[in-house]
C-alpha atoms as a PDB file:
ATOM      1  CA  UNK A   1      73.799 171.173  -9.227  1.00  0.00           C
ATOM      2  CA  UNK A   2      75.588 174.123  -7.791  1.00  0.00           C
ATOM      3  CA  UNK A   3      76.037 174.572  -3.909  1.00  0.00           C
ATOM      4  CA  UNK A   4      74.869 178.587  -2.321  1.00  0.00           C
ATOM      5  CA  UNK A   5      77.225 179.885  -0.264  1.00  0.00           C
ATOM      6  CA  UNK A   6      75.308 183.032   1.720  1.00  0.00           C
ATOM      7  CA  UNK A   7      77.687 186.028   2.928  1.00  0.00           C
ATOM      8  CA  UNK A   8      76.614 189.193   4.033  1.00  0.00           C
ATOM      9  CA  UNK A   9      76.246 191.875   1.179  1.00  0.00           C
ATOM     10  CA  UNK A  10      77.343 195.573   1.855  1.00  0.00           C
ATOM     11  CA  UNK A  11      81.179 196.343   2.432  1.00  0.00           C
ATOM     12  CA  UNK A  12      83.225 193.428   2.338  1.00  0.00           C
ATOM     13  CA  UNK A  13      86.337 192.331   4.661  1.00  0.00           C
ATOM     14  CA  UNK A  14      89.388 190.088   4.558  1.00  0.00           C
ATOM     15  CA  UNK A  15      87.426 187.924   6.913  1.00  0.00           C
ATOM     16  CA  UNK A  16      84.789 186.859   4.645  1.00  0.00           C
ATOM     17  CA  UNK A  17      86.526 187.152   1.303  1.00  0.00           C
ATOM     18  CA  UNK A  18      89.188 184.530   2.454  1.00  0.00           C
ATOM     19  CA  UNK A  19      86.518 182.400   4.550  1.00  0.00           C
ATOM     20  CA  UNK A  20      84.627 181.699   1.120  1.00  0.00           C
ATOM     21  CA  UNK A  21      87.754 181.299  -0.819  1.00  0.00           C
ATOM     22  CA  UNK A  22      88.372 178.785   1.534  1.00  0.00           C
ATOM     23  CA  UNK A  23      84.798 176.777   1.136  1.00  0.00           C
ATOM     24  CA  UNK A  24      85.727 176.762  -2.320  1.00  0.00           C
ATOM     25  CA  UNK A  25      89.475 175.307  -2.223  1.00  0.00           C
ATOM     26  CA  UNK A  26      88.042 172.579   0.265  1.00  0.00           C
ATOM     27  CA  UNK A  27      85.620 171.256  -2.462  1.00  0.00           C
ATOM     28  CA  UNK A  28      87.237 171.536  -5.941  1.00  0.00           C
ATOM     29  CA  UNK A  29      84.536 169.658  -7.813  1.00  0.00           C
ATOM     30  CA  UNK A  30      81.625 171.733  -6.303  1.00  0.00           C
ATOM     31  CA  UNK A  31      80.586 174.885  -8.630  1.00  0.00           C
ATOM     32  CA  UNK A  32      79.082 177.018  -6.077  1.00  0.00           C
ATOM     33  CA  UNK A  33      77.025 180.031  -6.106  1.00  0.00           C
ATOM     34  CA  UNK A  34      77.618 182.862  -3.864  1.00  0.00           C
ATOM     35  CA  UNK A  35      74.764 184.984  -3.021  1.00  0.00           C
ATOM     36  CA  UNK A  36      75.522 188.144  -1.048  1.00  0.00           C
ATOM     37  CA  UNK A  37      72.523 188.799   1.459  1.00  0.00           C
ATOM     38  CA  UNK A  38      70.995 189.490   4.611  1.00  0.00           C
ATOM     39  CA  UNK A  39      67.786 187.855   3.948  1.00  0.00           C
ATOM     40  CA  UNK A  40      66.714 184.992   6.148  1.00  0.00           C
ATOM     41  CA  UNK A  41      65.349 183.374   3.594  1.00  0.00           C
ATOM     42  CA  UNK A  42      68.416 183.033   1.240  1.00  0.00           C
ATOM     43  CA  UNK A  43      70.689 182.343   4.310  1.00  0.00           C
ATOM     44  CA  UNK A  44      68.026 179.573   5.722  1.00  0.00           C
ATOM     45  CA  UNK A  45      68.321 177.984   2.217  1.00  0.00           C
ATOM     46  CA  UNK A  46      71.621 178.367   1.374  1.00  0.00           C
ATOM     47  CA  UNK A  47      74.233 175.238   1.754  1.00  0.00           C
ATOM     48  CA  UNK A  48      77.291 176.853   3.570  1.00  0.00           C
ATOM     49  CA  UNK A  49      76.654 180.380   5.479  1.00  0.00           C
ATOM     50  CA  UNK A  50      79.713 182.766   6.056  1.00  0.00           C
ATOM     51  CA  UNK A  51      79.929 185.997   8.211  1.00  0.00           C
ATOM     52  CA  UNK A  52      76.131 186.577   8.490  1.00  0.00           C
ATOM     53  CA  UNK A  53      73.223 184.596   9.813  1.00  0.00           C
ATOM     54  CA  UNK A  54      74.562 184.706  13.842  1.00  0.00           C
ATOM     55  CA  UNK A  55      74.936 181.065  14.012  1.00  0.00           C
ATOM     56  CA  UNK A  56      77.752 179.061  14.249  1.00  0.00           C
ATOM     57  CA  UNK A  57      77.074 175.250  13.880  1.00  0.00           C
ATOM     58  CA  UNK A  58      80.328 173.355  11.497  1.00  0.00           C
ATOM     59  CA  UNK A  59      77.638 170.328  11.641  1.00  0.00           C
ATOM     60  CA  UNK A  60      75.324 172.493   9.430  1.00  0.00           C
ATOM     61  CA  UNK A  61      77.925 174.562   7.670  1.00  0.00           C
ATOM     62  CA  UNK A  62      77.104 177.947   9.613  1.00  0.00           C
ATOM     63  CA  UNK A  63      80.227 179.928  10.265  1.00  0.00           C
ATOM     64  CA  UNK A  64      79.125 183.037  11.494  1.00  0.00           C
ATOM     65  CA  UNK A  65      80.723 184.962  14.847  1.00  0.00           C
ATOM     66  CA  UNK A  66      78.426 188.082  15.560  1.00  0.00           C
ATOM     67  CA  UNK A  67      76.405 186.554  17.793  1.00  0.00           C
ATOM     68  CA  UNK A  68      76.287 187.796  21.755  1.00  0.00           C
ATOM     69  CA  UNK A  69      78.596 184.823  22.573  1.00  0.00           C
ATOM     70  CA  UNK A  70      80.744 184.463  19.949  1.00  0.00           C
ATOM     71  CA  UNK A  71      82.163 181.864  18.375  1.00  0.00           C
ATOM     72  CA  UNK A  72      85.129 180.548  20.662  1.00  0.00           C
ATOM     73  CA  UNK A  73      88.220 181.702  20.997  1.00  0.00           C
ATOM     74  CA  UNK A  74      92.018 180.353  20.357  1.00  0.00           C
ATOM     75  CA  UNK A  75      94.297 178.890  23.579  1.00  0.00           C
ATOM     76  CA  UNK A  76      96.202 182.483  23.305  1.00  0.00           C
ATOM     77  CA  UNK A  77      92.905 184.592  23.515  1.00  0.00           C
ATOM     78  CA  UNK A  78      91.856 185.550  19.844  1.00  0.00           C
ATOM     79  CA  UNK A  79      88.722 185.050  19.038  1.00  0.00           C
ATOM     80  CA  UNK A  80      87.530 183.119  15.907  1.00  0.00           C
ATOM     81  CA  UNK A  81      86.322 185.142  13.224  1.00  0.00           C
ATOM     82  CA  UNK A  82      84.491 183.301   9.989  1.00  0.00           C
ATOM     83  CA  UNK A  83      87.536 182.632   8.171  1.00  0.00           C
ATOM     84  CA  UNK A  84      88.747 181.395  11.126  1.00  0.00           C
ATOM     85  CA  UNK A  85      85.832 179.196  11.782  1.00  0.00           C
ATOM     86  CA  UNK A  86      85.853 177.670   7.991  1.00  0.00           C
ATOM     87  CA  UNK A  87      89.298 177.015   8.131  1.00  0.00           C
ATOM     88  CA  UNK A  88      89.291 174.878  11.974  1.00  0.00           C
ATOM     89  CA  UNK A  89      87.130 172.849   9.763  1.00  0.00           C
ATOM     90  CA  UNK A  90      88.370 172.396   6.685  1.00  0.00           C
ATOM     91  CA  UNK A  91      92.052 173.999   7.266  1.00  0.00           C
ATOM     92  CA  UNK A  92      93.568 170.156   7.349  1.00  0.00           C
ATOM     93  CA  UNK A  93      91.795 168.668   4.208  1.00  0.00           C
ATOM     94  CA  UNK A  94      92.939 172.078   2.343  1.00  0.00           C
ATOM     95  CA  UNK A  95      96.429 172.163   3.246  1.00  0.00           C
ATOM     96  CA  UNK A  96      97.355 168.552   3.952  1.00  0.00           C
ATOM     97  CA  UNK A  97      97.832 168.143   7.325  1.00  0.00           C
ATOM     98  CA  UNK A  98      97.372 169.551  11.030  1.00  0.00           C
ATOM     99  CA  UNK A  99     100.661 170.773  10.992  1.00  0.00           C
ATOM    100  CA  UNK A 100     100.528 173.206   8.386  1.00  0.00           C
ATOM    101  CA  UNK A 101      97.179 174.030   9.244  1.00  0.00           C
ATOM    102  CA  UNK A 102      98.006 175.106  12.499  1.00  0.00           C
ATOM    103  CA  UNK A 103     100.975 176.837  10.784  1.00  0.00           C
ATOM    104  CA  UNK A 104      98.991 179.047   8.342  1.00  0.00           C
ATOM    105  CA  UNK A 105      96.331 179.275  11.348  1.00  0.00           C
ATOM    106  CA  UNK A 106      99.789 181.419  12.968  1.00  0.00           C
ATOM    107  CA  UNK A 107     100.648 182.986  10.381  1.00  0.00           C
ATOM    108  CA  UNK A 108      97.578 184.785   8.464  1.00  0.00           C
ATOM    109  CA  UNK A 109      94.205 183.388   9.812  1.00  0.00           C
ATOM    110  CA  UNK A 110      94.878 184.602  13.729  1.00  0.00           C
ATOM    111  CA  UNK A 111      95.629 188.119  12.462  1.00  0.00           C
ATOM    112  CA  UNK A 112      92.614 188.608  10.281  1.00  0.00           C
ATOM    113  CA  UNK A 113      90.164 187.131  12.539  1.00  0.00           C
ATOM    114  CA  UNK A 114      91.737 189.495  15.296  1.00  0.00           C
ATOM    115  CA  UNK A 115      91.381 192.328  13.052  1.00  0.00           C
ATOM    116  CA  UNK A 116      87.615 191.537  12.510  1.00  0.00           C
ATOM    117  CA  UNK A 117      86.985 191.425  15.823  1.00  0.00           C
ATOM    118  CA  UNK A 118      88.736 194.475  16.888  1.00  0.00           C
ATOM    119  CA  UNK A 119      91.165 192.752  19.058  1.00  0.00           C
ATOM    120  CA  UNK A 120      94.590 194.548  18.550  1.00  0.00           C
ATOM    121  CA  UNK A 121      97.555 192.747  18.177  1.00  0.00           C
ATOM    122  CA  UNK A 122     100.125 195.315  17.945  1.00  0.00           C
ATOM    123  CA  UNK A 123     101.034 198.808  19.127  1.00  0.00           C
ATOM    124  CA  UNK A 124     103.132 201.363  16.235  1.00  0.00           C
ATOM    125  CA  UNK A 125     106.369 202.869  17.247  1.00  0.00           C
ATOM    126  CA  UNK A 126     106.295 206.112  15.511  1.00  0.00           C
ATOM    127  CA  UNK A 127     102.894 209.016  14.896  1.00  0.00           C
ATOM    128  CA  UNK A 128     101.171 208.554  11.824  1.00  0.00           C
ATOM    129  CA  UNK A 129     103.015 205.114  10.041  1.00  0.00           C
ATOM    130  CA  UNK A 130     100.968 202.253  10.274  1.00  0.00           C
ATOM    131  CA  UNK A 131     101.419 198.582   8.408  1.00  0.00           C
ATOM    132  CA  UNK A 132      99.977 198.158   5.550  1.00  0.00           C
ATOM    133  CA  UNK A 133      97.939 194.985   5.684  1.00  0.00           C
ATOM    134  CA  UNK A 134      96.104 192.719   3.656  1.00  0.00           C
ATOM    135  CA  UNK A 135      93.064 194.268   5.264  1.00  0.00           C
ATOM    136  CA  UNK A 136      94.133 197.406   3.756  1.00  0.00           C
ATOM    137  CA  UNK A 137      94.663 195.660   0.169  1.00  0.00           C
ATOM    138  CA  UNK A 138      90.993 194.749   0.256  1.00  0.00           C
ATOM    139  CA  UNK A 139      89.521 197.389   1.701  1.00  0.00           C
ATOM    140  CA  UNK A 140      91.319 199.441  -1.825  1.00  0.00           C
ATOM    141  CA  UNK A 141      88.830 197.920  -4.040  1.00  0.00           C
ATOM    142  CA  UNK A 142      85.594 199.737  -2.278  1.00  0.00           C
ATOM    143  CA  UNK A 143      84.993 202.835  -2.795  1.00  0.00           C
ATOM    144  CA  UNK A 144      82.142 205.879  -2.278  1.00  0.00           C
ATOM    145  CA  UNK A 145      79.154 205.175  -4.199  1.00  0.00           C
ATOM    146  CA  UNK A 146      79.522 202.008  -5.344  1.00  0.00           C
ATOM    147  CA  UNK A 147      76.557 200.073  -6.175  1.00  0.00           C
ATOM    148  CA  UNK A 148      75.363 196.478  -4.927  1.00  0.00           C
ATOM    149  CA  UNK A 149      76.538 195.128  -8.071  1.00  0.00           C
ATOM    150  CA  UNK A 150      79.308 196.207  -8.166  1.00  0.00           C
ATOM    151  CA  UNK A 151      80.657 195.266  -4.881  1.00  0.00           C
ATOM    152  CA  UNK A 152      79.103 192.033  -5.526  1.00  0.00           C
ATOM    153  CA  UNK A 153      81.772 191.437  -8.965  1.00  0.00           C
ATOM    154  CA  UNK A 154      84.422 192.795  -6.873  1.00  0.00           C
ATOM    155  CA  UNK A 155      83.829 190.108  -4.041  1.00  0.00           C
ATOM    156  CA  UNK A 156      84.159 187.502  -6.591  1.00  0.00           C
ATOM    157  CA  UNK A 157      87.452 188.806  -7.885  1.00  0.00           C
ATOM    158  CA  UNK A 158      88.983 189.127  -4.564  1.00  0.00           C
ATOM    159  CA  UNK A 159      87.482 185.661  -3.513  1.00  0.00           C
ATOM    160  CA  UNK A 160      89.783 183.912  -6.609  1.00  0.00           C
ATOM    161  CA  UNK A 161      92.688 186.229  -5.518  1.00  0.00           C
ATOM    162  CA  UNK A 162      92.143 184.943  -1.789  1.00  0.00           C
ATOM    163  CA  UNK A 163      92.054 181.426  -2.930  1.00  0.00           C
ATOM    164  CA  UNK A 164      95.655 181.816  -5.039  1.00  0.00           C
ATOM    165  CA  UNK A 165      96.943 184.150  -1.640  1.00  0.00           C
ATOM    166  CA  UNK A 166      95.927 180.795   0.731  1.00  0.00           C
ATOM    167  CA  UNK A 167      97.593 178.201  -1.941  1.00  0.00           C
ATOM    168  CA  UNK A 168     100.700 180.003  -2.048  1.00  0.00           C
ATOM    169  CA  UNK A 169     100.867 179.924   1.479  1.00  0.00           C
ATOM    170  CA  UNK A 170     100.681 176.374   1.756  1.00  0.00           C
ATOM    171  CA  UNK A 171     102.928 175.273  -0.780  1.00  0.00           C
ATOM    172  CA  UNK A 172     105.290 178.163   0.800  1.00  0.00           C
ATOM    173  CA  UNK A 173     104.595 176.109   4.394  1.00  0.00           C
ATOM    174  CA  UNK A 174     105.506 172.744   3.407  1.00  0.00           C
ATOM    175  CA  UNK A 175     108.358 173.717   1.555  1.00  0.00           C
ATOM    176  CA  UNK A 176     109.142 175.535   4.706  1.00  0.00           C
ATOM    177  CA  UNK A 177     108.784 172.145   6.731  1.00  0.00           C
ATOM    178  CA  UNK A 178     111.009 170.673   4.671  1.00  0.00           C
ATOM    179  CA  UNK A 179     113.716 172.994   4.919  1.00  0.00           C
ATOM    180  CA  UNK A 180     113.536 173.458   8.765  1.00  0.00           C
ATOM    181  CA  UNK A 181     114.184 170.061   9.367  1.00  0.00           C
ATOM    182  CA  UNK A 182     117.881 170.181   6.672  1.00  0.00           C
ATOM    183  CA  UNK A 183     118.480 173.685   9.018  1.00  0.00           C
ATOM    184  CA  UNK A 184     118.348 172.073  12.506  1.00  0.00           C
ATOM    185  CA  UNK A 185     120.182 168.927  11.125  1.00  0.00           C
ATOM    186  CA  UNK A 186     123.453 171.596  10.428  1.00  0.00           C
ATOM    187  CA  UNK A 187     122.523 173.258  13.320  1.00  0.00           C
ATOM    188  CA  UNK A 188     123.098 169.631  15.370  1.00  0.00           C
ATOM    189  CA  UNK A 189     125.905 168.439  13.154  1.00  0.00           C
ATOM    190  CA  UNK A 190     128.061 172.039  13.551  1.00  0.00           C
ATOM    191  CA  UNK A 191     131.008 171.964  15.565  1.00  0.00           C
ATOM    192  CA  UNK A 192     131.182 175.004  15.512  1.00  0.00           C
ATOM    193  CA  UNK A 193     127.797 176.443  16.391  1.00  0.00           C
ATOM    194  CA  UNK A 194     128.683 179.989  16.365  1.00  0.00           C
ATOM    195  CA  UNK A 195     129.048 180.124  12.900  1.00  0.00           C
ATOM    196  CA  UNK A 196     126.172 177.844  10.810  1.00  0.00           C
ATOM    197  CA  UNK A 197     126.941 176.897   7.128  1.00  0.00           C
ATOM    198  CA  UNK A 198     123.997 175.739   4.850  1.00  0.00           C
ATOM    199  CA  UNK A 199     123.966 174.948   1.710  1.00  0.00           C
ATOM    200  CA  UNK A 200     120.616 176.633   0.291  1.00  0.00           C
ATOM    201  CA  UNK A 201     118.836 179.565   1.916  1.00  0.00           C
ATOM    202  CA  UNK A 202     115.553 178.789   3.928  1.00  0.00           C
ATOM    203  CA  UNK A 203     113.788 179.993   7.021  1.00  0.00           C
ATOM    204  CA  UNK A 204     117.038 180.031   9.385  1.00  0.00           C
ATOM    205  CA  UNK A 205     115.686 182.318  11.674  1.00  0.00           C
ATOM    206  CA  UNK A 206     112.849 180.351  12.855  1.00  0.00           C
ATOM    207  CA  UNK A 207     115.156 177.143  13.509  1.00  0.00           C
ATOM    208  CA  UNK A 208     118.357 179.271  14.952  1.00  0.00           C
ATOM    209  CA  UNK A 209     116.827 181.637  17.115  1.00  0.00           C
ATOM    210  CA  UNK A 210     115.936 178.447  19.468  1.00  0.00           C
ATOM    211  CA  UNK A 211     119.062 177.763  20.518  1.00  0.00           C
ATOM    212  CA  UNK A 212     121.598 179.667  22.308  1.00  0.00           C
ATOM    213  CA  UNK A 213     125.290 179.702  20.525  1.00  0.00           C
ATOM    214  CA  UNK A 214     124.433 180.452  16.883  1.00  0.00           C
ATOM    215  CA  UNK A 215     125.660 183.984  16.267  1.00  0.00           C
ATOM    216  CA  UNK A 216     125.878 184.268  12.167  1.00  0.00           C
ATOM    217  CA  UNK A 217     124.666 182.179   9.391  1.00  0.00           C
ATOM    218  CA  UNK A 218     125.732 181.735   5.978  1.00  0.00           C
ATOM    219  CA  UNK A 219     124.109 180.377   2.659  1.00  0.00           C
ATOM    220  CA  UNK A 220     124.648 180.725  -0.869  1.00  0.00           C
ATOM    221  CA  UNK A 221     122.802 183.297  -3.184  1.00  0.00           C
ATOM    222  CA  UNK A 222     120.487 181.183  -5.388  1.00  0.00           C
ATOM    223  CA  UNK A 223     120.533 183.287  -8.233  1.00  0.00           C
ATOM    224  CA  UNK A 224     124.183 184.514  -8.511  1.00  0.00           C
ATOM    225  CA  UNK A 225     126.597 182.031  -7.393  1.00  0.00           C
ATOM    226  CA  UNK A 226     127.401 184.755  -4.490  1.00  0.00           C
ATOM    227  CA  UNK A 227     127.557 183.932  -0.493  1.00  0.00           C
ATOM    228  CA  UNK A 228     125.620 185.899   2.304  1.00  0.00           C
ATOM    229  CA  UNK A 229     126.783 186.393   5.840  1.00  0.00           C
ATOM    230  CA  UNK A 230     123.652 187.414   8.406  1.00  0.00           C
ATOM    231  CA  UNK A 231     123.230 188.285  11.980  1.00  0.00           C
ATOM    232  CA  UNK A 232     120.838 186.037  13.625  1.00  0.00           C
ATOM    233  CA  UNK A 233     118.543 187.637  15.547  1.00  0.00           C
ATOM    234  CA  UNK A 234     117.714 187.798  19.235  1.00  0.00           C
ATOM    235  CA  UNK A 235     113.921 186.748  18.373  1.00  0.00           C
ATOM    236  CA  UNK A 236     111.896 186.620  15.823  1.00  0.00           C
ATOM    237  CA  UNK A 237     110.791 189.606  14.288  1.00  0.00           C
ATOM    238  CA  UNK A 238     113.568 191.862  15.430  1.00  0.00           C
ATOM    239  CA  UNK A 239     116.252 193.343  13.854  1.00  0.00           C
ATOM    240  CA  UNK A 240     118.328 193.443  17.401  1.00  0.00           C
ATOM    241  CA  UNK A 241     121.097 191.040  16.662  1.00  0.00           C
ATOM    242  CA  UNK A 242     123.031 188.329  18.917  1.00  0.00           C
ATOM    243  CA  UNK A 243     126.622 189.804  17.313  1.00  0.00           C
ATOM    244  CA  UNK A 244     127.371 192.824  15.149  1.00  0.00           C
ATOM    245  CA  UNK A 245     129.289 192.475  12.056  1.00  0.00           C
ATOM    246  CA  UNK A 246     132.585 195.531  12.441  1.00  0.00           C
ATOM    247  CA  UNK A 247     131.388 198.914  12.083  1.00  0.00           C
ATOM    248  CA  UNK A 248     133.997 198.837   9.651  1.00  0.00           C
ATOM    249  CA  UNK A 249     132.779 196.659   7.456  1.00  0.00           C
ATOM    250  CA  UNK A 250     129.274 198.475   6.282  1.00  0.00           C
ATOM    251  CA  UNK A 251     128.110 199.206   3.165  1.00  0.00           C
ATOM    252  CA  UNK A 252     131.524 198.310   1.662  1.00  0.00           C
ATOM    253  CA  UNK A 253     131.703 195.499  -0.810  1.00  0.00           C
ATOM    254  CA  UNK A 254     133.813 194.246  -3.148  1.00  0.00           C
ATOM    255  CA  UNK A 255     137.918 195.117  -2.867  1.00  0.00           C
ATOM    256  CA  UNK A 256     136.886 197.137  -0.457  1.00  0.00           C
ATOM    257  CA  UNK A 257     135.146 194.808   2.192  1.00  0.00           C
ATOM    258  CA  UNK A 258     137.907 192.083   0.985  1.00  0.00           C
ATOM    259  CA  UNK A 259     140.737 194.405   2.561  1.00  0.00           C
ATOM    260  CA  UNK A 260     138.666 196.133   5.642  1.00  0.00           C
ATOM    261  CA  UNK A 261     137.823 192.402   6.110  1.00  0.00           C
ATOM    262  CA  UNK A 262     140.747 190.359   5.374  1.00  0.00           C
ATOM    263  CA  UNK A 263     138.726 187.898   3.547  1.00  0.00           C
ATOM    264  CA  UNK A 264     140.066 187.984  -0.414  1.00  0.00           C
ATOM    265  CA  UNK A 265     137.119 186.655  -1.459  1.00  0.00           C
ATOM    266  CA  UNK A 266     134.889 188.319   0.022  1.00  0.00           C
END
């Protein structure tokens, strides 16, 4: 027998796209139905409600924000959106464990339930260029004079997109994990902790950038056979690095950067 999941019909929003995508990645042997509505009636009925309804009550499978008070915020002020809500519920049994829920939580869940509540999270740098966010990416498939129906197919499209989006993320999170902990181990081991050596690329930045003396990494290409040499970064996020390579030295490569360098190899 197939489970209802209720979301609001009308225009639809990264918020409630990924919150049912991730209803239906937490139960993999459930065929559900969604039913895009504002009726009481459906909602009242349905099995899991999403983004409509103005109740939110994880007991009963209500995850719904709009209503006068909310739905709770996180420890650094953001409030919970739907997706949000779903996935403080059901973000552990989907991804494996707290850590990488809290870690995808971080990542893309804190953004898009900002987002849907119009908390800002950012400030641009330069007239007229905004980022172009996944918010953005969903809000390309509506368009003027669409019909109910055919918002409706759409939501179901984006839904199975949403649900590949959240499983990459994952598997890109605990393969992450994995790697952080080889990183710090060099990082500990160094002698030298100016300079860090790995052996495979991985997310550096987020290991390095806590501690004070590394300057540069290096890591072989994976696809090429070829080394890189990188700045590290003051923080995360920047491009303001700890130490500059030599003016002299960029965009050469080749012979070139091997005698401007002294490196023969390089």
């Amino acid at each position: 027998m197939k489970k209802i999941i209720a979301v609001h019909n009308g225009d639809f929003h990264a918020d409630d796209v990924c919150a049912v995508a991730t209803l239906v990645l937490a139960f993999p042997d459930i065929e559900f139905e969604i039913k895009r509505t504002r009726e009481m009636g459906v909602i009242d009925g349905a099995d899991f409600v999403v983004d409509v309804g103005q109740v939110y009550d994880p007991a009963r499978e209500r995850f719904d924000h709009h209503q006068a008070e909310g739905a709770g915020k996180r420890e650094n002020g953001i409030p919970f959106a739907s997706f949000g809500l779903v996935w403080k519920k059901y973000g552990e049994k989907i991804s494996g464990s707290e850590k990488i829920a809290e870690k995808i939580d971080q990542k893309m869940i804190a953004y898009i339930d900002a987002v849907d509540n119009g908390v800002s999270t950012f400030s641009t740098l330069f007239a007229q260029v905004f980022p172009y966010t996944i918010h953005n990416f969903f809000g390309s498939f509506l368009t003027f004079g669409q019909s109910s129906e055919e918002k409706n197919e759409i939501f179901i499209k984006l839904v199975n997109i949403a649900k590949d989006l959240i499983k990459r993320e994952i598997k890109n999170e605990i393969s992450a994990e994995s790697l952080k902990n080889e990183i710090e181990s060099v990082y500990k081991e160094a002698e030298r902790k100016e300079i860090i050596i790995l052996s495979r690329s991985g997310p550096w930045q987020e290991i390095l950038t806590k501690f004070s003396e590394p300057k540069f990494v290096v890591y072989p290409e994976s696809d090429n056979g070829s080394w890189r040499a990188k700045s590290v970064p003051k923080t995360i996020g920047t491009f303001e690095s700890r130490k500059q390579f030599p003016e002299s030295w960029a965009g050469l490569s080749g012979a070139e950067l091997a005698k401007a360098s002294g490196v023969s190899d390089a």
